[in-house]
N, C-alpha and C. Protein backbone atom coordinates (compact mmCIF):
# COMPACT_ATOMS: atom_id res chain seq x y z
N UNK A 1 8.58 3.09 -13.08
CA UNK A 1 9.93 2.86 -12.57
C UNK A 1 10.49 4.12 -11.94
N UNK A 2 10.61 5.15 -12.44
CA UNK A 2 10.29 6.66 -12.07
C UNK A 2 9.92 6.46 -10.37
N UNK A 3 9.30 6.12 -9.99
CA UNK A 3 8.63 6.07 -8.58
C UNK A 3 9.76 5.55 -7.91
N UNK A 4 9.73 4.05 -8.16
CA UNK A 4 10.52 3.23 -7.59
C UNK A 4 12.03 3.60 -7.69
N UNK A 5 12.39 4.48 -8.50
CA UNK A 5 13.81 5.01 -8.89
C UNK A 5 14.43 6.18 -7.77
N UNK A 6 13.38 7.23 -7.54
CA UNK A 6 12.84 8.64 -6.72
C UNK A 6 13.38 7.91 -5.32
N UNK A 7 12.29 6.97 -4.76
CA UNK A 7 12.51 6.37 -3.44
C UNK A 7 13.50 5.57 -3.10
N UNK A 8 13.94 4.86 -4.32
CA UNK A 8 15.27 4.01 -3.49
C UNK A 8 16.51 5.26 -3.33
N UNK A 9 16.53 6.15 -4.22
CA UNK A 9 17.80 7.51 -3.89
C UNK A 9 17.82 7.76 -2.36
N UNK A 10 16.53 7.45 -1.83
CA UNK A 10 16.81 8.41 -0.02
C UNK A 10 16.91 7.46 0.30
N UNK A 11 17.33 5.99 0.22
CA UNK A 11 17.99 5.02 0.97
C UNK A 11 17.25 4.88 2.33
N UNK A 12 15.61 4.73 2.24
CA UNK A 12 14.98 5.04 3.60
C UNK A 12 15.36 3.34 3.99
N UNK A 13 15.29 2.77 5.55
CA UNK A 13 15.63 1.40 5.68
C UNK A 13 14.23 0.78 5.75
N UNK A 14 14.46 0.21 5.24
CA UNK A 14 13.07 -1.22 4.94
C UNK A 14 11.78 -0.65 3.90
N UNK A 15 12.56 0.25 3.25
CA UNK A 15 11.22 0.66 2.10
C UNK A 15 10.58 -0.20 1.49
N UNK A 16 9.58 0.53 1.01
CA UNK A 16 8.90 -0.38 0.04
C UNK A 16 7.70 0.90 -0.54
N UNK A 17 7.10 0.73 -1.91
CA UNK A 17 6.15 1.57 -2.75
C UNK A 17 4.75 0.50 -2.11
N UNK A 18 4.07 0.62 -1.71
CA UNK A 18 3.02 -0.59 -1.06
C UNK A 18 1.38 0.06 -1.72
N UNK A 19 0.32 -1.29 -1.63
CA UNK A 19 -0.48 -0.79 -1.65
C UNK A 19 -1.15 -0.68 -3.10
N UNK A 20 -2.24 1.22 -2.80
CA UNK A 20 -2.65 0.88 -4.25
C UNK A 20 -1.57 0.93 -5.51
N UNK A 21 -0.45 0.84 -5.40
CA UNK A 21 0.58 1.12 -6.67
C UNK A 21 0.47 0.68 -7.45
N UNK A 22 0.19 -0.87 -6.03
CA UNK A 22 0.83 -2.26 -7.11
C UNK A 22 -0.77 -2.51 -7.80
N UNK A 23 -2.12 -2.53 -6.36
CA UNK A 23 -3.04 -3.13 -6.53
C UNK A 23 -4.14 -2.65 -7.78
N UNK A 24 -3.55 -1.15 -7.69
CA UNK A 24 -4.48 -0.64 -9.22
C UNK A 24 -3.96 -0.73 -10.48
N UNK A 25 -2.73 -0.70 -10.59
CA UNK A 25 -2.05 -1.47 -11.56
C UNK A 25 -2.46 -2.81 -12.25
N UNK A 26 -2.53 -3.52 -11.48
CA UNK A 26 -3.25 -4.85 -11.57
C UNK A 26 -4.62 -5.30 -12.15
N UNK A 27 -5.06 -4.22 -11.43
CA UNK A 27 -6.52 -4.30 -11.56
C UNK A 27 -6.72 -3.23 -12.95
N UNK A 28 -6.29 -2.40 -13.16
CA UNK A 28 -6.10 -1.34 -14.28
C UNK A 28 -5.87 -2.77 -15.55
N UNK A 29 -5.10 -3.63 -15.47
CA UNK A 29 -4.43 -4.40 -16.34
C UNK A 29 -5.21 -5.31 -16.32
N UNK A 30 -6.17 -5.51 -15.46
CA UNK A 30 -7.16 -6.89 -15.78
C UNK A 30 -8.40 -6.70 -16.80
N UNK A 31 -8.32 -4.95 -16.23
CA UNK A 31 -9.77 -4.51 -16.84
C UNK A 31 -9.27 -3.64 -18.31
N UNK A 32 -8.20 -3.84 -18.61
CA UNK A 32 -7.62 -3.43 -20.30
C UNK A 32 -8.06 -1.54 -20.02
N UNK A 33 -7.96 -1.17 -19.00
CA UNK A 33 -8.20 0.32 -18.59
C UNK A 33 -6.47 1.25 -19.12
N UNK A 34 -7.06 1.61 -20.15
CA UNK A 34 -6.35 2.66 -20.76
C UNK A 34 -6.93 4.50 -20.99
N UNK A 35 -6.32 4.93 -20.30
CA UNK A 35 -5.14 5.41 -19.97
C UNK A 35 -5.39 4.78 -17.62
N UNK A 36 -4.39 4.47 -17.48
CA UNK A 36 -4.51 3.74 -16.13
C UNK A 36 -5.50 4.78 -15.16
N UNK A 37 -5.80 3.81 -14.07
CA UNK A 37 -6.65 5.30 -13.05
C UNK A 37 -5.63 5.70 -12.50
N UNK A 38 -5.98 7.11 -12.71
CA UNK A 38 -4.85 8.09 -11.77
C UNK A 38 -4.68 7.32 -9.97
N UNK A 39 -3.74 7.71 -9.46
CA UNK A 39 -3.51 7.43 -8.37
C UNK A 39 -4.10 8.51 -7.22
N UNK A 40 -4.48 8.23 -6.07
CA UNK A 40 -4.81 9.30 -5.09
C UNK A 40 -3.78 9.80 -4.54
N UNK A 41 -2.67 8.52 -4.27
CA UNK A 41 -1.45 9.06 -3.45
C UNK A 41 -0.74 7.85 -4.00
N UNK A 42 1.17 8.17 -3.77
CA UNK A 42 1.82 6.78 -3.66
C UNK A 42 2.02 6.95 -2.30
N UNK A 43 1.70 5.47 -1.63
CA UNK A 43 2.57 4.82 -0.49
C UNK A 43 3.45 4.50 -0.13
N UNK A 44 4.57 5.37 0.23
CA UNK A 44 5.60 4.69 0.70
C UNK A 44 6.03 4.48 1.85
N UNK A 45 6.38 3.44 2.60
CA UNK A 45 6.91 3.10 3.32
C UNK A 45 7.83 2.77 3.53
N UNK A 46 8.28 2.82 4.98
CA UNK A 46 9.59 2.62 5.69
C UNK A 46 9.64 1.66 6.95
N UNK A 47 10.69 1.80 7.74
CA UNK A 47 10.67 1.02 8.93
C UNK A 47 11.30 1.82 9.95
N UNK A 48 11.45 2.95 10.86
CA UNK A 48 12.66 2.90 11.53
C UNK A 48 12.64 3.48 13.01
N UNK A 49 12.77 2.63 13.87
CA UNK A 49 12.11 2.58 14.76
C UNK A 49 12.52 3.37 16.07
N UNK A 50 13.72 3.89 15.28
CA UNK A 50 14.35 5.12 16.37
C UNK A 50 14.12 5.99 16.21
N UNK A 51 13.27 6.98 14.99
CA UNK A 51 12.60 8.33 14.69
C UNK A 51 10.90 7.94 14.57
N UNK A 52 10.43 7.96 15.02
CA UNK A 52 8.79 8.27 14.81
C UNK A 52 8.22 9.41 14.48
N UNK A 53 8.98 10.51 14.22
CA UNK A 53 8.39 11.78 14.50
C UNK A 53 7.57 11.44 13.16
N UNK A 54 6.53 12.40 12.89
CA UNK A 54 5.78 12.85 11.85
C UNK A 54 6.18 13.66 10.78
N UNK A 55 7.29 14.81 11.71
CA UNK A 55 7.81 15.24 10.94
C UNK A 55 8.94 14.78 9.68
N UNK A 56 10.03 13.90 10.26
CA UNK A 56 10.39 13.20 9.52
C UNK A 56 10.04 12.48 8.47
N UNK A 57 8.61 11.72 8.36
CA UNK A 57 7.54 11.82 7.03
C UNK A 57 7.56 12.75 6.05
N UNK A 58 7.06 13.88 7.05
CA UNK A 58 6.74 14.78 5.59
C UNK A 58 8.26 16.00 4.99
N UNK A 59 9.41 15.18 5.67
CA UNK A 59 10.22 15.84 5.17
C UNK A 59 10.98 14.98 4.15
N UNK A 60 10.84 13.47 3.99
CA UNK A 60 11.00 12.66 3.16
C UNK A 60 9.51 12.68 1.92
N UNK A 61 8.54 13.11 2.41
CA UNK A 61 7.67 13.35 1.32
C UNK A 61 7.79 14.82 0.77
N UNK A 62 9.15 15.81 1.42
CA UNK A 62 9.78 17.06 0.85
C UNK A 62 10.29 16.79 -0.48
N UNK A 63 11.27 15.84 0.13
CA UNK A 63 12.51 15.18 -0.75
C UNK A 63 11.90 14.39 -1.89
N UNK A 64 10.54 13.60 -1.81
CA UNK A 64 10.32 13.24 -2.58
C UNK A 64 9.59 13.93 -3.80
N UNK A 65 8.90 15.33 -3.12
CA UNK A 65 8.51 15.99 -4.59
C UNK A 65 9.44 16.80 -4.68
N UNK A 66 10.33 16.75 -4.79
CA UNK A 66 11.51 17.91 -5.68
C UNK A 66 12.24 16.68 -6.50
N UNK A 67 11.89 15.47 -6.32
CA UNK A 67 12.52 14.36 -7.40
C UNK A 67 11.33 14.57 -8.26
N UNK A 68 9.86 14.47 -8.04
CA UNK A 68 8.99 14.29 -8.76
C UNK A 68 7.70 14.88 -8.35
N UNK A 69 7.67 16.06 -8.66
CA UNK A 69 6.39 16.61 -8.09
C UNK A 69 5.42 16.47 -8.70
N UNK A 70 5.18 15.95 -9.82
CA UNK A 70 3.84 15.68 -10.13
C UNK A 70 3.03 14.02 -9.43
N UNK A 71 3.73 13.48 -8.55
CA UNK A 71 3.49 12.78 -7.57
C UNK A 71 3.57 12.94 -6.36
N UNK A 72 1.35 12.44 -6.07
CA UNK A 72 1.14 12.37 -4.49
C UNK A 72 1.63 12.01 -3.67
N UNK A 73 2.92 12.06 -2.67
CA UNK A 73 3.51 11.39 -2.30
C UNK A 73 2.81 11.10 -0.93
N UNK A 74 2.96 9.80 -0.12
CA UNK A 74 1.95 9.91 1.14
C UNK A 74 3.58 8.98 1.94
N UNK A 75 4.38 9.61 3.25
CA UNK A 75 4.93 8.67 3.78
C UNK A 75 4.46 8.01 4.94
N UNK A 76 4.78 6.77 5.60
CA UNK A 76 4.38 6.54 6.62
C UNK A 76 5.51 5.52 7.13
N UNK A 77 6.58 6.19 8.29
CA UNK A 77 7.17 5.08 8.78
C UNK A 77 6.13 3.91 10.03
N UNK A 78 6.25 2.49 9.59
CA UNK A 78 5.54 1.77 9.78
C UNK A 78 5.81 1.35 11.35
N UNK A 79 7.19 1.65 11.52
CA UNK A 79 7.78 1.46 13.39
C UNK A 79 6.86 2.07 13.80
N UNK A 80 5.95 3.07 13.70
CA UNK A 80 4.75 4.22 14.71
C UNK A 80 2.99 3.39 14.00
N UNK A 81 3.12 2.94 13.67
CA UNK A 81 1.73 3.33 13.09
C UNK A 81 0.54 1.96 13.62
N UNK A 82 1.31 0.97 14.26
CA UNK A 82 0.97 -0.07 15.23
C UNK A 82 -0.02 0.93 16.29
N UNK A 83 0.50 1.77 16.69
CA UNK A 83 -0.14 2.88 17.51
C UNK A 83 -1.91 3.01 17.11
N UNK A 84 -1.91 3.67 15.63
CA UNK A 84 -2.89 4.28 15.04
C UNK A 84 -4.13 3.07 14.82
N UNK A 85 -3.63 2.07 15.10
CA UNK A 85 -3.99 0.66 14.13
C UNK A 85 -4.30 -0.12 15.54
N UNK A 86 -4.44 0.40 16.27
CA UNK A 86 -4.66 -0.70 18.34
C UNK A 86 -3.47 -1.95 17.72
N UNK A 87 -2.69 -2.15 17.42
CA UNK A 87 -1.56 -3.19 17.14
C UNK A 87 -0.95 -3.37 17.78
N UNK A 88 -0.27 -4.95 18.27
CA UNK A 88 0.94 -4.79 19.13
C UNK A 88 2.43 -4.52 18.06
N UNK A 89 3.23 -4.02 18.40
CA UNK A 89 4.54 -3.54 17.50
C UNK A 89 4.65 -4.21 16.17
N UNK A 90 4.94 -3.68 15.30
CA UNK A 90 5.85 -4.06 13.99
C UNK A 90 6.92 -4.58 14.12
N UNK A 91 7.20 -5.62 14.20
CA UNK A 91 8.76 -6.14 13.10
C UNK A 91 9.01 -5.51 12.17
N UNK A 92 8.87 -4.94 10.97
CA UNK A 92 9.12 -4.43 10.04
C UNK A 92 8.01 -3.89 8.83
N UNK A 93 8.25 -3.89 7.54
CA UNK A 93 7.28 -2.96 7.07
C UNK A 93 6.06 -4.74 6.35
N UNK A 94 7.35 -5.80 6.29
CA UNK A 94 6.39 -6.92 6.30
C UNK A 94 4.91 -7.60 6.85
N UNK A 95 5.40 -6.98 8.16
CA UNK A 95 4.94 -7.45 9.33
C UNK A 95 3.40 -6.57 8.90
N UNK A 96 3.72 -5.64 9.28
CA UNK A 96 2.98 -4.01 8.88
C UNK A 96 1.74 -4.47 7.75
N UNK A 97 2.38 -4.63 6.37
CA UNK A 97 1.54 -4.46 5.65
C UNK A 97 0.55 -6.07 5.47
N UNK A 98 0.73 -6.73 6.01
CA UNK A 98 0.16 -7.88 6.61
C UNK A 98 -1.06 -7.88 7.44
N UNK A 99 -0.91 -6.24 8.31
CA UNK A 99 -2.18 -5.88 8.97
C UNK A 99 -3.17 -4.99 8.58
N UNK A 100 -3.07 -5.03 6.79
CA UNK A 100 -4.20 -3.90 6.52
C UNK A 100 -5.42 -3.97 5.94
N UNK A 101 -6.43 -3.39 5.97
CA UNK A 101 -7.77 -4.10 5.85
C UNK A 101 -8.28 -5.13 4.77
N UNK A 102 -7.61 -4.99 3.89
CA UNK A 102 -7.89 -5.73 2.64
C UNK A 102 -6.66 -6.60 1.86
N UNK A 103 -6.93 -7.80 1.67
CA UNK A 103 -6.08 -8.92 1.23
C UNK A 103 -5.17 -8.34 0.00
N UNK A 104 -6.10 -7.86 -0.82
CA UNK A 104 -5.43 -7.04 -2.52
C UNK A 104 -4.43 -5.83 -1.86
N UNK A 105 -4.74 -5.05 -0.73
CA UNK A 105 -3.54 -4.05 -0.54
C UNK A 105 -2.87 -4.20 0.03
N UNK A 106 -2.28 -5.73 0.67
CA UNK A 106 -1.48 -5.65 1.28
C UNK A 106 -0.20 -6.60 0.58
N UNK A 107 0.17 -5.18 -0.45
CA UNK A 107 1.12 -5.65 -1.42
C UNK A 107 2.55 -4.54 -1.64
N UNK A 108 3.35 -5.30 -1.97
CA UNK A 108 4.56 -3.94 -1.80
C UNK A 108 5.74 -3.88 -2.86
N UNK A 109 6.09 -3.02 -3.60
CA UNK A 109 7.34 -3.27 -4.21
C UNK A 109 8.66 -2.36 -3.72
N UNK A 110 9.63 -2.46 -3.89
CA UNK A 110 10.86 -1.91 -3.77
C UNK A 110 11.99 -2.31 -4.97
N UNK A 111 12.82 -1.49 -5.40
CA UNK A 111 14.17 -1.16 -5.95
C UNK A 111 15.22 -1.62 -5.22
N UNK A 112 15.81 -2.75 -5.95
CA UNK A 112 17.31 -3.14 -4.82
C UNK A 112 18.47 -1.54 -5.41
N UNK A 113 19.60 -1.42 -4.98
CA UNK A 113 20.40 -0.97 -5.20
C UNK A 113 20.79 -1.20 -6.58
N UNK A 114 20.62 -2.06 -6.85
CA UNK A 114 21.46 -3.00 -7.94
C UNK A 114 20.33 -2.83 -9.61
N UNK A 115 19.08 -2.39 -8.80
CA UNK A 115 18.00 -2.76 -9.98
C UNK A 115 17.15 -3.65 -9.87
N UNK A 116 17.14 -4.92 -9.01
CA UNK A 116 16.57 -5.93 -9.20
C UNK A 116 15.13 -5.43 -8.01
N UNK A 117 13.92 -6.09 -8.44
CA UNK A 117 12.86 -5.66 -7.95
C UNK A 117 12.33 -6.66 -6.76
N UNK A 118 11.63 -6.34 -5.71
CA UNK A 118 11.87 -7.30 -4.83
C UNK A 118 10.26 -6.77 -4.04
N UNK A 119 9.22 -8.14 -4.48
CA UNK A 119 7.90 -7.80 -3.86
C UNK A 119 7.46 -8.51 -2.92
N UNK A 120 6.76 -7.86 -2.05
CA UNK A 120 6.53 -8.63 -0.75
C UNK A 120 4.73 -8.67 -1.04
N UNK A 121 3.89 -9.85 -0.73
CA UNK A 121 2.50 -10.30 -0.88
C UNK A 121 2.61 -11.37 -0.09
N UNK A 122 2.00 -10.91 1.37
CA UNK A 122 1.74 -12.08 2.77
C UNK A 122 0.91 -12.72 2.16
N UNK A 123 0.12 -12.57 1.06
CA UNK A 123 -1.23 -13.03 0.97
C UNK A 123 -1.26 -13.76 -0.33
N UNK A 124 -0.08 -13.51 -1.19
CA UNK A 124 0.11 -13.78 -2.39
C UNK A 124 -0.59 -13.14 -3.41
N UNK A 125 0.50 -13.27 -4.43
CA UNK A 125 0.08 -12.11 -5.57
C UNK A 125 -1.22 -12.73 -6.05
N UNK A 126 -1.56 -14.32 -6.47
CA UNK A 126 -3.09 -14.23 -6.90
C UNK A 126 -3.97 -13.78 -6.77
N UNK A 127 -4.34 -13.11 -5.17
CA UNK A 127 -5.23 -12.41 -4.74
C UNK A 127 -5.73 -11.42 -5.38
N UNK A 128 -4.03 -10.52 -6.09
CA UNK A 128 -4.70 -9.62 -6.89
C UNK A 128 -5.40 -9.44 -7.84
N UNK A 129 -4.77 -10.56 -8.90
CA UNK A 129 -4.89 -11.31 -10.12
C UNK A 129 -6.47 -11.56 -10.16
N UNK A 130 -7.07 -12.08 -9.18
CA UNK A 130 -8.36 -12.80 -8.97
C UNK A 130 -9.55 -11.86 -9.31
N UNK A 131 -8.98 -10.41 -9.04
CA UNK A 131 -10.60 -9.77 -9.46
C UNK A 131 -11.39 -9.90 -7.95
N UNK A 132 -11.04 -10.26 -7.12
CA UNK A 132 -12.15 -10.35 -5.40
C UNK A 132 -11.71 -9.44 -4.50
N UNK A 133 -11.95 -8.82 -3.92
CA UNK A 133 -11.73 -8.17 -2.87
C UNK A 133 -12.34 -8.54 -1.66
N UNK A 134 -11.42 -8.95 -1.05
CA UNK A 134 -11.69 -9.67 0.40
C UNK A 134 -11.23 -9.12 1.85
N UNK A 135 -11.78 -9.01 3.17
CA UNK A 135 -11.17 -8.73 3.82
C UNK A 135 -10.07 -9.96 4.76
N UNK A 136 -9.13 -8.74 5.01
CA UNK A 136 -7.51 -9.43 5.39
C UNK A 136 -8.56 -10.65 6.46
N UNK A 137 -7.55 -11.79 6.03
CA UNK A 137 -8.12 -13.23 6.55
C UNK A 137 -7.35 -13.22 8.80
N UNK A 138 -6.74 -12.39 8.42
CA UNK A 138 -5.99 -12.56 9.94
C UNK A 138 -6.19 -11.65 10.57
N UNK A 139 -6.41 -10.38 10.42
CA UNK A 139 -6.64 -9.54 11.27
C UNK A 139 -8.23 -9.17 11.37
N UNK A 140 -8.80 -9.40 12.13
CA UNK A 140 -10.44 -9.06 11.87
C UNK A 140 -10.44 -7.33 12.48
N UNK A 141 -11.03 -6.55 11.28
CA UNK A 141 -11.76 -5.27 11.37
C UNK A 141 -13.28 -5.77 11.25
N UNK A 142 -12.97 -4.53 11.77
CA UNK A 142 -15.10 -4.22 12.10
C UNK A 142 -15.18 -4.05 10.63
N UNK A 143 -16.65 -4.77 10.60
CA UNK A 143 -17.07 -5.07 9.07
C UNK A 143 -17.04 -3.55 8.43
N UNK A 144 -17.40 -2.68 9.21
CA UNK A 144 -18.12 -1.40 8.72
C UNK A 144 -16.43 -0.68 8.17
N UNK A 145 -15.04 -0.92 8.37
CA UNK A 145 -14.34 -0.43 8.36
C UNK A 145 -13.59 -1.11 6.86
N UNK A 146 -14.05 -2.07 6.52
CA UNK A 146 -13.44 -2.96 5.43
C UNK A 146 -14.60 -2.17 4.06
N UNK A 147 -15.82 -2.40 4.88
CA UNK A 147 -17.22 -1.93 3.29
C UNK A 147 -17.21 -0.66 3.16
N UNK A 148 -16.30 0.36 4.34
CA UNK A 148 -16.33 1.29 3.90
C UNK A 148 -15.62 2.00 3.06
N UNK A 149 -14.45 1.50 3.65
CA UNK A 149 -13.13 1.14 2.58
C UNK A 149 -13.23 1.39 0.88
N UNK A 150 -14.00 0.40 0.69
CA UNK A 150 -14.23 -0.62 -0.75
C UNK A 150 -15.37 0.60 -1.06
N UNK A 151 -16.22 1.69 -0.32
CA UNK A 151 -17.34 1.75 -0.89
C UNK A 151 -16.68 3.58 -1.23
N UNK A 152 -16.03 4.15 -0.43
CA UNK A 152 -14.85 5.55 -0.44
C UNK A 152 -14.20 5.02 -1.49
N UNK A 153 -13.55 4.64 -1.93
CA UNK A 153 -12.66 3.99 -2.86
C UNK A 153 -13.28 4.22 -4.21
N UNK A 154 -14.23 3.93 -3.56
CA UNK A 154 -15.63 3.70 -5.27
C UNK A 154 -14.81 2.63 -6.50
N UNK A 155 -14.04 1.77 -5.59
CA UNK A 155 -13.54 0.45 -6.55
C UNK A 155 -14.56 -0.41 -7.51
N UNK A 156 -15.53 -0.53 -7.00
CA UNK A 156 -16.77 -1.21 -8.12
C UNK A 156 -16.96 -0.17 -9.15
N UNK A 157 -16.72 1.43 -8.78
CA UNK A 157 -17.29 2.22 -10.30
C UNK A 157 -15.77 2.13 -11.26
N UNK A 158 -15.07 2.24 -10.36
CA UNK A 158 -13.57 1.91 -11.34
C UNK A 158 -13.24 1.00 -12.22
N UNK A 159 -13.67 -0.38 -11.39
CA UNK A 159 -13.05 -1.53 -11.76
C UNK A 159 -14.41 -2.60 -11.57
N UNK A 160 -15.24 -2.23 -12.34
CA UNK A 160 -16.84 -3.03 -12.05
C UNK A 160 -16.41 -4.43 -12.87
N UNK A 161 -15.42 -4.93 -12.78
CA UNK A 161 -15.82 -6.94 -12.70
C UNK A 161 -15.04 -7.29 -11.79
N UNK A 162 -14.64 -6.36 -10.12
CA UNK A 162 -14.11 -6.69 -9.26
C UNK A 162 -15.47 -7.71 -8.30
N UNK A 163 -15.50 -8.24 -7.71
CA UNK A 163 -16.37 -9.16 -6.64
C UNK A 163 -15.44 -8.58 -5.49
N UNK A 164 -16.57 -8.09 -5.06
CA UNK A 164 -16.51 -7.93 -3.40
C UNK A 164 -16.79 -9.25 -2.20
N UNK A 165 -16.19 -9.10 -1.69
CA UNK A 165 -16.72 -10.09 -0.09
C UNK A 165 -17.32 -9.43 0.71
N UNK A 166 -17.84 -8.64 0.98
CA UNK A 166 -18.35 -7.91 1.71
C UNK A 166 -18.24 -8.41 3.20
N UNK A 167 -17.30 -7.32 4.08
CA UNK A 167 -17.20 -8.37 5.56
C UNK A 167 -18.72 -8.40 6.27
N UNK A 168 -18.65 -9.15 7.19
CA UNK A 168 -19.44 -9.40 8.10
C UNK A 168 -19.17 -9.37 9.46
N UNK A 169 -19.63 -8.52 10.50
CA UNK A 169 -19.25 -8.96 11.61
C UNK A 169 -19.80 -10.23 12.44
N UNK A 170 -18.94 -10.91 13.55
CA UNK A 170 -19.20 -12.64 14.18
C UNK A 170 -20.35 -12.20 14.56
């Protein structure tokens, strides 16, 4: 909660904690993995489509380790990153995390103002639940970019009763 507490303070517009936060969590909790796997980075995201700079990132990932520096913080406003990704534009950080290589990470939480928690899963949360790792059903990546993914990750030595799909290219 700590995380989610840190990021809603900078009031970034269209945040969200995305990704592995939610997805190793999950998977940490399927596989009764105590003490959880450390994280590489948190993801956070934004939306805003009148600053792209880079810099602006890593000055909100400033702000975010002087709330909590013993967290990786990784930002990425999602208005630019259509760019990095051959994409045509974002709508928002919805839109966004809808286009990323794998069905299980394209998951997101956020902090309302108020407290109340509010998760976004284009793909639905079962996916995570399921133990499979599949590549995203709508956007086709090159196979080699999904197995490589899954194989850097080293998710099977982590979480070995995950099932892979292994993509294929047409």
């Amino acid at each position: 909660m700590r995380c989610l507490e840190a990021v809603e303070s900078l009031r970034l517009p269209g945040w969200y904690i995305a990704g592995g936060f939610l997805r190793n969590a999950v998977w940490d909790a399927r596989h009764r993995r105590q003490p959880v796997t450390p994280l590489d980075d948190v993801d956070v995201i934004y939306f805003e489509p009148a600053d792209l700079s880079t810099a602006t990132e890593r000055n909100v990932e400033s702000g975010l380790r002087a709330l909590l520096p013993d967290v990786p913080w990784e930002v990425r406003n999602q208005a630019r990153m259509h760019v990095r990704n051959r994409h045509a534009p974002y709508r928002g950080c919805e839109q966004a995390i809808a286009q990323w290589p794998e069905t299980q990470t394209c998951v997101a939480i956020r902090m309302e103002s108020g407290g109340a928690l509010t998760i976004i899963a284009p793909y639905g949360l079962a996916e995570n639940w399921s133990l499979r790792v599949t590549p995203n059903p709508v956007v086709p990546y090159p196979a080699a970019v999904f197995n490589e993914r899954v194989r850097s990750k080293r998710w099977l030595e982590l979480w070995p009763r995950l099932r892979v799909e292994w993509a294929q290219d047409p």
